[in-house]
Protein backbone atom coordinates (compact mmCIF):
# COMPACT_ATOMS: atom_id res chain seq x y z
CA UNK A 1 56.94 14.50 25.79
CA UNK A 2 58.38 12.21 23.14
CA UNK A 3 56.89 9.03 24.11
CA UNK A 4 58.67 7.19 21.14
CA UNK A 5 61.93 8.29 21.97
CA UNK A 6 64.12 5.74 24.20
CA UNK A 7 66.30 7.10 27.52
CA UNK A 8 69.38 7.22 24.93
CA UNK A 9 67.70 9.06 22.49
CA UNK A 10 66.80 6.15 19.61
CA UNK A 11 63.46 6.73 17.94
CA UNK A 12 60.85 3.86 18.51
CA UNK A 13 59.13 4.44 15.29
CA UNK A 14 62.13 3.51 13.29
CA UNK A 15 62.30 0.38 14.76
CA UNK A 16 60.62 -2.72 12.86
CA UNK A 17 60.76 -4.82 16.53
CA UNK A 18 58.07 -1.85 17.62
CA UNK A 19 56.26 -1.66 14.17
CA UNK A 20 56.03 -5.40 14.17
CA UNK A 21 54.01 -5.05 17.39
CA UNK A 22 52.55 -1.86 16.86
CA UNK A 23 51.03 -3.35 14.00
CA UNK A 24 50.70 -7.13 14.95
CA UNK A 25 53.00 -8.50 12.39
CA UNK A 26 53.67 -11.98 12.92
CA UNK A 27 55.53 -11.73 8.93
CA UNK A 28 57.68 -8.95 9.36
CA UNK A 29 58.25 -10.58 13.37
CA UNK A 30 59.32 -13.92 12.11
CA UNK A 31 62.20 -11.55 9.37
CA UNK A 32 63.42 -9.86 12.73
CA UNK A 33 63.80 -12.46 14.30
CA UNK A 34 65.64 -14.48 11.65
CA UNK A 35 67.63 -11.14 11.12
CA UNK A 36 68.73 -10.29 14.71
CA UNK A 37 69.40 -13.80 15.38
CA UNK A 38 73.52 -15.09 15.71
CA UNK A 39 75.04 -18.16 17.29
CA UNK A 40 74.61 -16.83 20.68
CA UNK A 41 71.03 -15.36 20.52
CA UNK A 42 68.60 -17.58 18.37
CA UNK A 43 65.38 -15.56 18.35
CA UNK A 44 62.07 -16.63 18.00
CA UNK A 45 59.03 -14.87 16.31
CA UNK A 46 57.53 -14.15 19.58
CA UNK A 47 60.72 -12.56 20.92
CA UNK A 48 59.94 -9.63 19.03
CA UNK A 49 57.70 -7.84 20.84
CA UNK A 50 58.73 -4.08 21.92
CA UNK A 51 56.82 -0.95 22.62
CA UNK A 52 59.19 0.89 23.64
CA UNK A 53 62.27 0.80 26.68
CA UNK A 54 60.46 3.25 28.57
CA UNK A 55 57.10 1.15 28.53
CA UNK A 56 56.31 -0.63 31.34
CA UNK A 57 54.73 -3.43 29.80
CA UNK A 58 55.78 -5.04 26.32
CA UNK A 59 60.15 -4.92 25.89
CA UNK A 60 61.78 -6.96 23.88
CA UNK A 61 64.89 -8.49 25.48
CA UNK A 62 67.53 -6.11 24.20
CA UNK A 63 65.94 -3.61 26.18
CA UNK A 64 65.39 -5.53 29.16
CA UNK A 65 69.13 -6.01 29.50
CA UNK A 66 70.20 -2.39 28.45
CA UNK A 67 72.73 -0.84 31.15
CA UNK A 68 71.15 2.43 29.58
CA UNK A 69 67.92 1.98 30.49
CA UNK A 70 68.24 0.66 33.77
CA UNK A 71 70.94 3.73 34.62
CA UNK A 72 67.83 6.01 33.12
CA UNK A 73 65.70 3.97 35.86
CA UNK A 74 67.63 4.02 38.64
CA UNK A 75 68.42 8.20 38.25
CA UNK A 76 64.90 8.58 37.86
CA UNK A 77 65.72 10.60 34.81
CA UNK A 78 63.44 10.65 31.46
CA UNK A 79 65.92 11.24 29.16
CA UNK A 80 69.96 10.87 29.25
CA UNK A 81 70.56 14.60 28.55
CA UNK A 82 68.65 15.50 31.67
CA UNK A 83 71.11 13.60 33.49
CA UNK A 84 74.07 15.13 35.64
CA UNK A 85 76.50 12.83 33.95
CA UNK A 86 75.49 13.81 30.22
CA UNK A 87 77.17 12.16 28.29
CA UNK A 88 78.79 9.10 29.96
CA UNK A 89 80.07 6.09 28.35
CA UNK A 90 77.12 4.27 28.31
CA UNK A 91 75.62 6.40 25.53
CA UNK A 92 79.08 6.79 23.83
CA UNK A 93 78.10 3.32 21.57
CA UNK A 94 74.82 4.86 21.10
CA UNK A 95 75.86 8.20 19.71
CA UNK A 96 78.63 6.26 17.50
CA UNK A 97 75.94 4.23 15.79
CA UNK A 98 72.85 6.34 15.57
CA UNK A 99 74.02 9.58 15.58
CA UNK A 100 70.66 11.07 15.13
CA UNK A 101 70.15 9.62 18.79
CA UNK A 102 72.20 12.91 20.13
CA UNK A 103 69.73 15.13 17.59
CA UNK A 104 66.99 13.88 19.57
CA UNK A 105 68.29 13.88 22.87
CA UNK A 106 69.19 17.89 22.03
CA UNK A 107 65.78 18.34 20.69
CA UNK A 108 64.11 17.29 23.82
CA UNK A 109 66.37 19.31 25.51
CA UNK A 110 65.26 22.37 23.76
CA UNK A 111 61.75 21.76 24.17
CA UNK A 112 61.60 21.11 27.76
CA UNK A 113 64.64 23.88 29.05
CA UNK A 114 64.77 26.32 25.84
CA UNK A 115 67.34 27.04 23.79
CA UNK A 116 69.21 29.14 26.43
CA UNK A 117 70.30 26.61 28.82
């Protein structure tokens, strides 16, 4: 199983909020933070801590509020595409911005139904 892929299909290792904490970053935290801040969410250095929306321990608050991940949850599904209602709108955002999200979602797929299904 992909452990670093999300519910929606995003990969955590091309995230630099899970690299920063992977790797204990306080630098590259502190550029995130100043980054992904706007003038409704001011975030601090030790905001950015992540490893992962499907970890049950360190995620950062993004994920914490993601309607994706708690839909992902409350299915008891480990993946969207293993869901009944693949694709909904919740992932319809996803898929515009990170297209690659779908490529992983379909890879999964593959490797845990086959290619015939």
């Amino acid at each position: 199983m992909k452990k670093n892929i999300a519910y929606c299909g995003l990969s955590c290792g091309d995230c630099p909020a899970h690299m920063a904490t992977i790797n204990d970053d306080d630098e590259l935290r502190g550029k995130i933070a100043s980054e992904w801040s706007n003038e409704d969410i001011k975030l601090e250095r030790g905001d950015i801590n992540c490893l992962g929306c499907r970890s049950d321990e360190t995620v950062i608050c993004f994920a914490k509020a993601c309607l994706t991940r708690a839909c992902a949850i409350e299915r008891g599904v480990e993946y969207c595409i293993l869901c009944d209602n693949y694709i909904c709108e919740k992932l319809e955002p996803v898929f515009r911005t990170s297209p690659e999200a779908k490529e992983n979602l379909e890879k999964i797929k593959e490797e845990l139904c086959g290619k015939n299904e």
